[in-house]
Protein backbone atom coordinates (compact mmCIF):
# COMPACT_ATOMS: atom_id res chain seq x y z
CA UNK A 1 -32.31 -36.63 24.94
CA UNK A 2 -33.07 -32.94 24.90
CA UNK A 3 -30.97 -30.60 28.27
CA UNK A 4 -33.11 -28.89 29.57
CA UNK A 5 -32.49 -25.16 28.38
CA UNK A 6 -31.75 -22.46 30.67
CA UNK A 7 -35.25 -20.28 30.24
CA UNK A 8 -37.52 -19.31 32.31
CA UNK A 9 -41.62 -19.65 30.50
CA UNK A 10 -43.51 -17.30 30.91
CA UNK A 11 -47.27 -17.11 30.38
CA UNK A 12 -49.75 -14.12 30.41
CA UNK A 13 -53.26 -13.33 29.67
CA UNK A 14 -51.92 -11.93 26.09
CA UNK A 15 -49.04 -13.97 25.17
CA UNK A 16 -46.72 -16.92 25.75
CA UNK A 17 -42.99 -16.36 26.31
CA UNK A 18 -39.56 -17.19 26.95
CA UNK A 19 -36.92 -15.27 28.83
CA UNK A 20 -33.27 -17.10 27.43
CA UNK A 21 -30.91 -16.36 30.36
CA UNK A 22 -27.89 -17.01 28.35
CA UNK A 23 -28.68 -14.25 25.90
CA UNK A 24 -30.86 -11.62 28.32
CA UNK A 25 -33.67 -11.81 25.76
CA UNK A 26 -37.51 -12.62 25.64
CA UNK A 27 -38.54 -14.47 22.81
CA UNK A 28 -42.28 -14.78 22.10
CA UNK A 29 -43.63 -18.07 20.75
CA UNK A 30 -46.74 -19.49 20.01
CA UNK A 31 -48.96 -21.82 22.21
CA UNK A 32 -48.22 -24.78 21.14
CA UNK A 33 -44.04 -24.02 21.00
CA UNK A 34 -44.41 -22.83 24.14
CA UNK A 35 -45.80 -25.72 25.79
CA UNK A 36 -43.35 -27.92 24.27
CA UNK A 37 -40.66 -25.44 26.07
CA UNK A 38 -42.25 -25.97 29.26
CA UNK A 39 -42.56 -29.88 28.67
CA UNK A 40 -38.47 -29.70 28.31
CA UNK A 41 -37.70 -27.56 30.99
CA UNK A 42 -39.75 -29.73 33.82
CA UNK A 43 -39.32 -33.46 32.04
CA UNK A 44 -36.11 -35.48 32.89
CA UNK A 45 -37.22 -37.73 29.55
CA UNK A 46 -36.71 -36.46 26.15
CA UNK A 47 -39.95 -38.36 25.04
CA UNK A 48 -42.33 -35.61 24.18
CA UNK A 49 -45.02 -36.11 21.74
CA UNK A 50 -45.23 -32.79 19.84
CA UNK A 51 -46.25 -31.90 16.16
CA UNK A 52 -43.09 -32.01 13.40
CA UNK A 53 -43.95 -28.31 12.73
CA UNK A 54 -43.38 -27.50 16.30
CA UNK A 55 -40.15 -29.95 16.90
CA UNK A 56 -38.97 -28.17 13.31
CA UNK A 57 -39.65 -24.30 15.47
CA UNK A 58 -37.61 -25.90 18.65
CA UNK A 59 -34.79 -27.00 16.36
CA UNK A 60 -34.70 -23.89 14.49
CA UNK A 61 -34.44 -21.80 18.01
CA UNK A 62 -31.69 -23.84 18.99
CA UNK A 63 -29.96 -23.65 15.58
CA UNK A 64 -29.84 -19.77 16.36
CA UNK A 65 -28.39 -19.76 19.56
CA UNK A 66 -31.71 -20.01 21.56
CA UNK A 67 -33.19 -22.64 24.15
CA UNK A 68 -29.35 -23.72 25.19
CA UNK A 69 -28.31 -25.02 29.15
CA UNK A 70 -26.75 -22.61 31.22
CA UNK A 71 -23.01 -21.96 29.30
CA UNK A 72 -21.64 -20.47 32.68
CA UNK A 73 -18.51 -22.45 33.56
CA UNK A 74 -16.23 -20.62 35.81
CA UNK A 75 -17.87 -17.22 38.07
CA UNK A 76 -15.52 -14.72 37.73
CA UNK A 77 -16.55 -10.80 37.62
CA UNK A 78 -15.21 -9.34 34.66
CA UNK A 79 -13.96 -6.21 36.67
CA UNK A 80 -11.60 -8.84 38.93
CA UNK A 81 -8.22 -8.18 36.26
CA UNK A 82 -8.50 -4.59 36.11
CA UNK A 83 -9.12 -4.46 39.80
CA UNK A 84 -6.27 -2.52 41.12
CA UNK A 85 -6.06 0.19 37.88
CA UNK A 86 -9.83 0.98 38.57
CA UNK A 87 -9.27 1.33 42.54
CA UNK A 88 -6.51 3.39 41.85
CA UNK A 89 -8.07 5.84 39.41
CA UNK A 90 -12.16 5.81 39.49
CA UNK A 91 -13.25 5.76 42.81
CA UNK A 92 -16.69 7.50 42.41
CA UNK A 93 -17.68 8.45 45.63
CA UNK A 94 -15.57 8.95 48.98
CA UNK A 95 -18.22 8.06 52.05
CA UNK A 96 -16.93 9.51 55.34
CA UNK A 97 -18.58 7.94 58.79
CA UNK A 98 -17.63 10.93 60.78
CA UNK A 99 -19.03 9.89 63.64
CA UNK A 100 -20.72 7.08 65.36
CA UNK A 101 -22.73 8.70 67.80
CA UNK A 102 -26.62 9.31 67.25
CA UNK A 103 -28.75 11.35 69.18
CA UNK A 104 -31.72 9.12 68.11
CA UNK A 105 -32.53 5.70 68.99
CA UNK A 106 -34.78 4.46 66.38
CA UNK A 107 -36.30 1.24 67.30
CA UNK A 108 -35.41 -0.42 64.31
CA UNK A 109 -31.81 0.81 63.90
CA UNK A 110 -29.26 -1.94 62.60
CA UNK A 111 -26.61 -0.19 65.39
CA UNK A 112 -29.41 -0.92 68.02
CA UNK A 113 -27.49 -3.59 70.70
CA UNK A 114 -30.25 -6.13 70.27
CA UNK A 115 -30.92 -5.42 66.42
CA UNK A 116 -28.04 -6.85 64.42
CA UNK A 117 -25.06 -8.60 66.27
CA UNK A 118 -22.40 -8.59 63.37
CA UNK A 119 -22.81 -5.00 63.27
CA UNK A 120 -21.54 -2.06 65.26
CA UNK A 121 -23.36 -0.98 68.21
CA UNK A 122 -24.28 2.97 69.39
CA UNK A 123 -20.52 4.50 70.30
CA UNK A 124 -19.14 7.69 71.34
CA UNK A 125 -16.39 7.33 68.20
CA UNK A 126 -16.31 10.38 65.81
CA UNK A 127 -13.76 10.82 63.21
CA UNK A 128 -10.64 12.95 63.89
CA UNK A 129 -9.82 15.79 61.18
CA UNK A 130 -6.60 14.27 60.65
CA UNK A 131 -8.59 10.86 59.67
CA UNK A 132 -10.50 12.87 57.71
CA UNK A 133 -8.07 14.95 55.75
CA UNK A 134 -6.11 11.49 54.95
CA UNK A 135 -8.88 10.45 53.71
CA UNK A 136 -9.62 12.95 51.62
CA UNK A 137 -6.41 13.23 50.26
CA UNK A 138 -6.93 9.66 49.35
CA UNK A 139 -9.58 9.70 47.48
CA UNK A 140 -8.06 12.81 45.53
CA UNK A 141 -5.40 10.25 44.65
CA UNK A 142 -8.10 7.67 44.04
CA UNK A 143 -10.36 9.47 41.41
CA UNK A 144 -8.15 11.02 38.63
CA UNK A 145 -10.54 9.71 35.98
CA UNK A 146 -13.60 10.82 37.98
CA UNK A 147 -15.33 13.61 36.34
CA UNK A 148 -17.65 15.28 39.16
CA UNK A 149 -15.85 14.00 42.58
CA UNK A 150 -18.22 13.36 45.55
CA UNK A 151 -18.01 13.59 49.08
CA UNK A 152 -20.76 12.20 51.10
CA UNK A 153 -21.04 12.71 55.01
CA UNK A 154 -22.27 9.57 57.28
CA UNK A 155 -23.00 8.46 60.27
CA UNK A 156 -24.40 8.27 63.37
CA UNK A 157 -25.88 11.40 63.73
CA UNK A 158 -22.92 13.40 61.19
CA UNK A 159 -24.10 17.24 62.28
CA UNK A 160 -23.07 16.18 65.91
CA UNK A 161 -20.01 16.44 64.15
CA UNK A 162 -20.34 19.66 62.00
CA UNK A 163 -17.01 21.86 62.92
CA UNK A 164 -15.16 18.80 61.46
CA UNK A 165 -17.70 18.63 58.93
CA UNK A 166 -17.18 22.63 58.10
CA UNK A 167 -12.96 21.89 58.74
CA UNK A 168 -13.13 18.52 56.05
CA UNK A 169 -15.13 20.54 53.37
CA UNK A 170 -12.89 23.39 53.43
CA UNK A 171 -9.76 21.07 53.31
CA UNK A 172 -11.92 19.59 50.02
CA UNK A 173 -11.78 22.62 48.26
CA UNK A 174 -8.43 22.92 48.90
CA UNK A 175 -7.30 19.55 47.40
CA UNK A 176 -9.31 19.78 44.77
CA UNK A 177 -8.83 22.73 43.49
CA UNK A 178 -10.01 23.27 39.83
CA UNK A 179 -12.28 20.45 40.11
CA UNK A 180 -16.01 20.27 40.11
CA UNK A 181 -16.86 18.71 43.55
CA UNK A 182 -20.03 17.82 45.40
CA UNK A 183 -21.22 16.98 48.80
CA UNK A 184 -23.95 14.86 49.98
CA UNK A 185 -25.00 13.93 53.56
CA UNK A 186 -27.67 12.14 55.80
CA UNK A 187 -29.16 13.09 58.51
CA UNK A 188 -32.08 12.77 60.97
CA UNK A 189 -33.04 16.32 60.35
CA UNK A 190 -33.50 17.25 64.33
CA UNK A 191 -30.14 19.16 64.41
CA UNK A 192 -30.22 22.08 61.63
CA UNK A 193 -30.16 25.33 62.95
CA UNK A 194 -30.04 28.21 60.66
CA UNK A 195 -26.82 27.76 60.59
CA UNK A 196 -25.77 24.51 59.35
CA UNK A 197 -28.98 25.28 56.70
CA UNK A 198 -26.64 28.47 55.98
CA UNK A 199 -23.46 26.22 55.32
CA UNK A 200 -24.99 23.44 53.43
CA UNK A 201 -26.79 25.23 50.99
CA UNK A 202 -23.81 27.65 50.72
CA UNK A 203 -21.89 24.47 49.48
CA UNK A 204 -24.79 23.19 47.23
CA UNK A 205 -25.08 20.02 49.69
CA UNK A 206 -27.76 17.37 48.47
CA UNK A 207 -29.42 16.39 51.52
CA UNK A 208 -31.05 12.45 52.78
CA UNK A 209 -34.06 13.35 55.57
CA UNK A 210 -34.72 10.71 57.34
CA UNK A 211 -38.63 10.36 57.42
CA UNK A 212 -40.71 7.58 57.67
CA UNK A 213 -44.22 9.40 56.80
CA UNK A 214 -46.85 11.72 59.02
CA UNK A 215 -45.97 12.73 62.42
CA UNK A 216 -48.09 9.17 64.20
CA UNK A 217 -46.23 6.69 61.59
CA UNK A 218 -42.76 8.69 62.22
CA UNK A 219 -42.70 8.71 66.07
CA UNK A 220 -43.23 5.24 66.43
CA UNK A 221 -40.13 4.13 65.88
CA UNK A 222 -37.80 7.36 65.65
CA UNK A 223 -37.61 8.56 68.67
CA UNK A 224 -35.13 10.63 71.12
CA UNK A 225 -32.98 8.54 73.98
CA UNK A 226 -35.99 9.53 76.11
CA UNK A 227 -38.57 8.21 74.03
CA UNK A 228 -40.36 10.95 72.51
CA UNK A 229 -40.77 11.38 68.87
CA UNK A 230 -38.89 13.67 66.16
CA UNK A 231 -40.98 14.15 63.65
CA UNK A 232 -41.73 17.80 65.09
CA UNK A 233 -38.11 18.75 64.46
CA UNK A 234 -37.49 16.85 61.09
CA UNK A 235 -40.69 18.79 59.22
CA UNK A 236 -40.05 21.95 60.85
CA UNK A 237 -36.49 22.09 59.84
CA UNK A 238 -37.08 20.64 56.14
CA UNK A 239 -40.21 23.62 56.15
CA UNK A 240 -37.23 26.03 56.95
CA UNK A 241 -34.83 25.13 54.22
CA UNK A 242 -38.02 25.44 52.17
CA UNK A 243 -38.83 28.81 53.34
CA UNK A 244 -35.05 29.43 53.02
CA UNK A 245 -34.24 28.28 49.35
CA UNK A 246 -37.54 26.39 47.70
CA UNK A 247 -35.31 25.60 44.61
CA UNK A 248 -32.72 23.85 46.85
CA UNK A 249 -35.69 21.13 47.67
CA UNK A 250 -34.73 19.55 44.14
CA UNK A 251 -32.01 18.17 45.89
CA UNK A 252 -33.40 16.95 48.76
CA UNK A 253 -34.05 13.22 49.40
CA UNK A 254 -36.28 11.39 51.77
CA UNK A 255 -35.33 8.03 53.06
CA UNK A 256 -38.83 6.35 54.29
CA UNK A 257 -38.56 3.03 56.43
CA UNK A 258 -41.34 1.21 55.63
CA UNK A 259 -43.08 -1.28 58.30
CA UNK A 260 -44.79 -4.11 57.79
CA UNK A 261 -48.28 -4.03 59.42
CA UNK A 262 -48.00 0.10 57.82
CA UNK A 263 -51.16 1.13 55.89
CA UNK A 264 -50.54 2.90 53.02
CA UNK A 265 -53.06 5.63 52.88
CA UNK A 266 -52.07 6.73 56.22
CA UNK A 267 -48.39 6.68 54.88
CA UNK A 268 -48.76 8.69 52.02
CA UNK A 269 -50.54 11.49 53.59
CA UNK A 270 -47.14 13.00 54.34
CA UNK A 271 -46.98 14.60 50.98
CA UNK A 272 -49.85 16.62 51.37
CA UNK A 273 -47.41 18.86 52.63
CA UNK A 274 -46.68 21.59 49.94
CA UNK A 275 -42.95 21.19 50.59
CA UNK A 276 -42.63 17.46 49.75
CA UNK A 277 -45.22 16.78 47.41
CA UNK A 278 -42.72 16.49 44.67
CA UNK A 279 -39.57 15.39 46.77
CA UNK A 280 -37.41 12.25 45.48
CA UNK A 281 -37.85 9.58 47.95
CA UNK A 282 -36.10 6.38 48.78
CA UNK A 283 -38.33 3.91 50.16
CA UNK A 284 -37.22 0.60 51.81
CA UNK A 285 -38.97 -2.00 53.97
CA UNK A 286 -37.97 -2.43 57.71
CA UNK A 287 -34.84 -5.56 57.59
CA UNK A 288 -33.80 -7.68 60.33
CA UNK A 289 -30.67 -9.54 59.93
CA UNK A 290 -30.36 -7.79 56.38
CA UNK A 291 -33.59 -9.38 55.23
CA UNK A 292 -36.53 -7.04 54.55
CA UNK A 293 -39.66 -8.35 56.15
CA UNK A 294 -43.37 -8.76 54.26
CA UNK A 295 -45.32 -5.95 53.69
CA UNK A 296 -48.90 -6.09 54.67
CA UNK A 297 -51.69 -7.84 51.93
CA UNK A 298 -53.42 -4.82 52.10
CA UNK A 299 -50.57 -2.43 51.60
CA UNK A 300 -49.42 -4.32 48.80
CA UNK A 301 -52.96 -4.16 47.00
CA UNK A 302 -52.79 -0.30 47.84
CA UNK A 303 -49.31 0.38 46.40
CA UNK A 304 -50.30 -1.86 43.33
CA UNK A 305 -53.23 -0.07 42.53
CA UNK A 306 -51.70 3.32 42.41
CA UNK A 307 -48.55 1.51 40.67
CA UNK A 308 -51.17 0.67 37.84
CA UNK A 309 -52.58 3.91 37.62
CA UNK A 310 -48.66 5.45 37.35
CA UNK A 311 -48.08 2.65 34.43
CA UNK A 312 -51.06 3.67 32.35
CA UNK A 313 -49.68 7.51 33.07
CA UNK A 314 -46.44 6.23 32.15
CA UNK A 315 -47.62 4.58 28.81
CA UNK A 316 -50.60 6.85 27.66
CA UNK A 317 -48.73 10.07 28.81
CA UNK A 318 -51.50 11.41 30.33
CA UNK A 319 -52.56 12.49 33.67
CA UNK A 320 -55.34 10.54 35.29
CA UNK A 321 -54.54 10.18 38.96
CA UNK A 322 -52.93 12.46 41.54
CA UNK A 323 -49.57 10.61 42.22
CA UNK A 324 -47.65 10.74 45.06
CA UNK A 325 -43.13 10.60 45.20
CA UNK A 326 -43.49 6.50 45.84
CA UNK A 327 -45.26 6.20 42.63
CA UNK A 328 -42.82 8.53 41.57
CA UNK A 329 -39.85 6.62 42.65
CA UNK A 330 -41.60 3.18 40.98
CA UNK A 331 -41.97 4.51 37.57
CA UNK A 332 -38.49 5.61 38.13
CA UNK A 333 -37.13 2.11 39.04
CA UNK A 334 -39.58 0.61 36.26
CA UNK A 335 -37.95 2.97 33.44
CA UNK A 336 -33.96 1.90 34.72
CA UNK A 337 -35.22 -1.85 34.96
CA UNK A 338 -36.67 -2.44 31.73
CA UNK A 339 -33.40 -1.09 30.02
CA UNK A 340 -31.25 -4.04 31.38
CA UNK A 341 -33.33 -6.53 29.34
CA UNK A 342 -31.26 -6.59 26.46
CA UNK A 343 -28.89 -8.48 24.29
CA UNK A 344 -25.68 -10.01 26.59
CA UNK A 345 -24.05 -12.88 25.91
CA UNK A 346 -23.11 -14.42 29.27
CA UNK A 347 -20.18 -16.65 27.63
CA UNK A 348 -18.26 -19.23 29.91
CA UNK A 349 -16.87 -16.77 32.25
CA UNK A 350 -19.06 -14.96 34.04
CA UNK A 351 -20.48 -13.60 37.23
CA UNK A 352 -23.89 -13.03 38.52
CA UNK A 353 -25.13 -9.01 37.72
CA UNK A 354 -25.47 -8.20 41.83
CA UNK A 355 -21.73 -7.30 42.93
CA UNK A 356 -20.34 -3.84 42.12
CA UNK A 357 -16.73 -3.24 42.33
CA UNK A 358 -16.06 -2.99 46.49
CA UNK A 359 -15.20 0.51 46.87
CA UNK A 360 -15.45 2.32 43.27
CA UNK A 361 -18.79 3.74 43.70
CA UNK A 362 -19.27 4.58 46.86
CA UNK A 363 -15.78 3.67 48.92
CA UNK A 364 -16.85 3.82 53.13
CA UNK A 365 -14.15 4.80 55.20
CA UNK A 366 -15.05 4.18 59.27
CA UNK A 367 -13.81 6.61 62.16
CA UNK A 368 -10.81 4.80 62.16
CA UNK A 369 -9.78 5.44 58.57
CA UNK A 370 -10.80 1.84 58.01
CA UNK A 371 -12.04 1.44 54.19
CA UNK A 372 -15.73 -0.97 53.09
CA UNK A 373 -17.26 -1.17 50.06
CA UNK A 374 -20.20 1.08 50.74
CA UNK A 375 -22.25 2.18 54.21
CA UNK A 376 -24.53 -0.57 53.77
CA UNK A 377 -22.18 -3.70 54.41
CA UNK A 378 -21.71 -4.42 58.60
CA UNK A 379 -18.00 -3.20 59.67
CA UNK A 380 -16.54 -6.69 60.28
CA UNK A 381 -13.13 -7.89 59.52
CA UNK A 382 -14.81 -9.94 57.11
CA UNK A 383 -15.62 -6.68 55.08
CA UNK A 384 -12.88 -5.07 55.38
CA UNK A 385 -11.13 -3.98 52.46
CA UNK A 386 -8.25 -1.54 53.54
CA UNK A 387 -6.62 1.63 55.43
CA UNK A 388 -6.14 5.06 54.17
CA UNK A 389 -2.36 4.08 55.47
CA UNK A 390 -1.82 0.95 53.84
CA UNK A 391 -4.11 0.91 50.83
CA UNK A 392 -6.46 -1.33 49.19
CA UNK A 393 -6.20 -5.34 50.14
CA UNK A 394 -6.71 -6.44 46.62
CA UNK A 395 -7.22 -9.75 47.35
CA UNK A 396 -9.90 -8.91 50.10
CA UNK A 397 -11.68 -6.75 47.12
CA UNK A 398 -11.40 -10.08 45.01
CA UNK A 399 -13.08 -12.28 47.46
CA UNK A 400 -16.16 -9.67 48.38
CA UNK A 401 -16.68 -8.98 44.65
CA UNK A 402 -16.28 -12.54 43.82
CA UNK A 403 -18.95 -13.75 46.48
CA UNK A 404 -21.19 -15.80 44.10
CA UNK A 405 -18.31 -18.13 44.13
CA UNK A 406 -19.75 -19.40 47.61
CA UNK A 407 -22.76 -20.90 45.58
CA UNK A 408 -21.20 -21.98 42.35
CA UNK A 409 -23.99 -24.62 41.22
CA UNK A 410 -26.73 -22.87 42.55
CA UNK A 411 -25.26 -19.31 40.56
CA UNK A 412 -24.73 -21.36 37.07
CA UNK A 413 -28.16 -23.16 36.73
CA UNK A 414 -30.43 -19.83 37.71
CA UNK A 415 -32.49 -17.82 35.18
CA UNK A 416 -32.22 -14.75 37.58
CA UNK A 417 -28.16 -14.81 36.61
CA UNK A 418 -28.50 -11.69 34.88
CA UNK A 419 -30.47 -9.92 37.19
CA UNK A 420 -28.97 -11.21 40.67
CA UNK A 421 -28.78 -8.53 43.20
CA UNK A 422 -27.51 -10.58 45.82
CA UNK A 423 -24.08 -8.80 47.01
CA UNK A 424 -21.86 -9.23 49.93
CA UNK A 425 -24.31 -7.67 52.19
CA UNK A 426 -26.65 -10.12 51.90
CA UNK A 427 -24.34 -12.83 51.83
CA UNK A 428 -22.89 -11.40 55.21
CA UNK A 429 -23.70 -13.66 58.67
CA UNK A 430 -22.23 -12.99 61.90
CA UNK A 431 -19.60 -10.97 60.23
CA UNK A 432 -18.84 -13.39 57.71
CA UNK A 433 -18.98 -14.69 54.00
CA UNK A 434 -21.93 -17.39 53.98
CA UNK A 435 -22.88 -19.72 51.69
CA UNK A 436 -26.38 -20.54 53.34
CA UNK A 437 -27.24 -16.95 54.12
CA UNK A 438 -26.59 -16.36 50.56
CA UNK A 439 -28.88 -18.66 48.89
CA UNK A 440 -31.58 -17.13 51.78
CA UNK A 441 -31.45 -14.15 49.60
CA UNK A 442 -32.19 -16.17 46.22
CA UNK A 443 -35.75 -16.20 46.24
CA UNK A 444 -36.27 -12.70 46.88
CA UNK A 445 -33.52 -12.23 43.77
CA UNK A 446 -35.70 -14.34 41.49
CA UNK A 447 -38.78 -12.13 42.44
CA UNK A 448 -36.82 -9.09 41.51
CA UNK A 449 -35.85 -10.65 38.59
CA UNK A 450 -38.76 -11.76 37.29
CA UNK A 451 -40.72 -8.21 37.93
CA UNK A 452 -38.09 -6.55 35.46
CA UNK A 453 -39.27 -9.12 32.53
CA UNK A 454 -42.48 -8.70 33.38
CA UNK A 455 -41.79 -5.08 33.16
CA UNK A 456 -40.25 -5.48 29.59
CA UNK A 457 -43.16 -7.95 28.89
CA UNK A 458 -45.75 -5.18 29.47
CA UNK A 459 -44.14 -2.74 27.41
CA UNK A 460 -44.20 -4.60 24.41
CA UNK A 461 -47.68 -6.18 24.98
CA UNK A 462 -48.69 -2.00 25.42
CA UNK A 463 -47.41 -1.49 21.74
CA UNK A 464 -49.15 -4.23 20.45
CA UNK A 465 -52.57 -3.19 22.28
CA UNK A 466 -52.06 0.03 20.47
CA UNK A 467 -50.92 -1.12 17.32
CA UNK A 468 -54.06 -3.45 16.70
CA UNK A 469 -56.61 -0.83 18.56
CA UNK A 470 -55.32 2.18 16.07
CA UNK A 471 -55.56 -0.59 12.85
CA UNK A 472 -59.38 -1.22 14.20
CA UNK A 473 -60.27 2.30 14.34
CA UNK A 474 -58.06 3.89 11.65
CA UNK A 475 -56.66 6.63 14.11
CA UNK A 476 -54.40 7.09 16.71
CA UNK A 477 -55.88 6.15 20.27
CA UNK A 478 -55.33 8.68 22.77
């Protein structure tokens, strides 16, 4: 009796396919191979009529390495041995939450009291400069084999906080002396006089806007403590920093909330503003206990029709559409997904590709010098992974990086295992580790999965299009 092979088929209008989990590769077959596949992988009953020619191509595969069950045994991240040499040297990127206060009270903030009960609430905490030199000095000590070191300011609100702000940057350059270092930060935008502008462009400071799009889809959810909207403040103050220093707007980054019942068109308009029509932005749908709702039918057909104008740009190299910084940002994410389909052997010891080492790239330390593995996880005890007093908890860094051994089974018999983005903050309920809110996450992992092997999937079919359409017409087609 045949196993059934750990492959996911895949059918479209121009081919027939398999992607071979074990190996990260896409094989192409032909029709009738293909449906024998498919026969395998959805039949408990190895009795499947097929030709000897095709049972001779199956054998063949399988001779080579192909069409095999899952060969994941044990999850283990291949990071977890080396765990306390790479906290100890490479720490990437030191994230300070220097304060907790906000003047805003955006209606969909995960800090709201009503909006996400394992997290934080809205607090008058802000981070003393002695918290903040320690933790400085710590990540100095942390990031000896870190080329460009990179401090990153957090909040809250962080310019409510800018005299500590100025105080911790000039302490920076102190401590790291001789060294190339950078700061990042993100804010709301309503507080920069001329200046904080001054200051961070002084110190080269790449800087995360919050805005969620023109001035009627921004004020409906980010608004003052009274109510009224900021988007007057926000676009004046980014039009300033234009004014100020156009070239510094390479650096610049918008983070756009997207909500569900939002209409693209209307979004989009934003960037018929000179200053942002060729900003980076960083889009993300509106979440609720750390799961992003659906987008609208009609935003989705919107975003996918100028998504398949971009991927014609993309592949003819040619302009035929006005595109807009969320196209941008696809093509973007299309060009750094495709280029993880390729040859990896998974082997008997592996781990799902979602969890990055807690703390290495982007190490969150809280007002109370409290260390996380990034801003994005809630500040439970759960998450928790050390003081700038006491250190690292390497076994706490073990567990969080480790999470896919909460759904072992599940984990081992996916096709997504490659691809799985599911980390510990999706995994996170009530301010702990959870098994069930884990596999929530799965199907939206699959999706994800499944659009980067599509993506790889189009690529190729492109080059074949092209191939046989410059053979018919003895010339290259433009």
């Amino acid at each position: 009796m045949r196993q059934k092979p750990l492959v996911l088929p895949i059918r479209t209008a121009l081919g027939t396919y398999f992607y071979e989990t074990n190996r990260n590769e896409i094989v192409v077959v032909n029709e009738q191979l293909f449906e024998c596949i498919e026969q395998v992988c959805t039949h408990d009953s190895d009795e499947i009529l097929v030709a000897d020619e095709i049972e001779q191509q199956y054998d063949e595969l399988q001779s080579n390495g192909y069409l095999s069950p899952g060969c994941v045994e044990d999850i283990l991240h291949p990071a977890t041995a080396q765990l306390a040499n790479l906290l100890d040297r490479g720490i990437s990127m030191l994230s300070l939450q220097i304060t907790q206060q906000c003047n805003l009270r955006c209606k969909y903030c995960i800090y709201s009291e009503d909006k996400n009960l394992s997290q934080r609430s809205h607090s008058s905490n802000v981070m003393t400069l002695d918290v903040a030199k320690k933790a400085i000095l710590f990540y100095r000590q942390h990031s000896i084999d870190v080329g460009k070191p990179v401090i990153c300011f957090y909040g809250g609100e962080p310019l409510l906080a800018f005299p500590t702000i100025v105080k911790a940057v000039e302490y920076a350059e102190d401590v790291f002396e001789g060294r190339d270092i950078s700061y990042n930060i993100t804010t709301n935008g309503t507080l920069l006089s001329d200046e904080i502008i001054d200051f961070l462009l002084d110190h080269d400071f790449k800087i995360t806007f919050s805005l969620d799009g023109p001035k009627a889809v921004h004020d409906r959810n980010r608004v003052f403590q009274n109510g009224s909207g900021s988007y007057d403040q926000v676009i004046s103050n980014i039009l300033k920093i234009h004014s100020k220093a156009p070239e510094a707007m390479e650096k610049m980054n918008i983070s756009m909330v997207i909500q569900p019942d939002q209409d693209y068109r209307e979004l989009i308009s934003i960037f018929n503003e000179p200053a942002l029509k060729d900003i980076s932005v960083i889009p993300a749908v509106v979440e609720e206990n750390s799961i992003s709702k659906q987008l609208s039918s009609d935003y989705i057909s919107d975003f996918s029709y100028e998504s398949f104008l971009s991927l014609v740009e993309y592949f003819r190299d040619k302009k035929i559409c006005h595109s807009n910084p969320l196209q941008t940002s696809y093509i973007n994410g299309f060009k750094q997904n495709i280029d993880k389909v390729k040859p990896t052997y998974l082997g008997s010891i592996s781990a799902p590709g979602g969890p990055c080492i807690p703390g290495k790239l982007r190490m969150f330390i809280d007002c109370f010098g409290n260390i996380f593995p990034c801003e994005r996880v809630d500040e439970s005890a759960d998450m928790k992974i050390g003081t700038i007093e006491q250190g690292f908890d390497i076994d706490r860094v073990d567990k969080i990086m480790n999470v896919a051994r909460l759904t072992p089974d599940l984990c081992k018999k996916c096709w997504a295992f490659p691809f799985c983005g599911i980390c510990a903050k999706a995994s996170s309920e009530e301010g702990k580790l959870s098994a069930s809110r884990r596999a929530i996450s799965c199907k939206d992992a699959r999706y994800n999965a499944y659009s980067i092997i599509m993506g790889k999937i189009l690529i190729y079919e492109n080059q074949q299009h092209m191939r046989k359409m410059n053979q018919i017409l003895g010339g290259k087609v433009l």
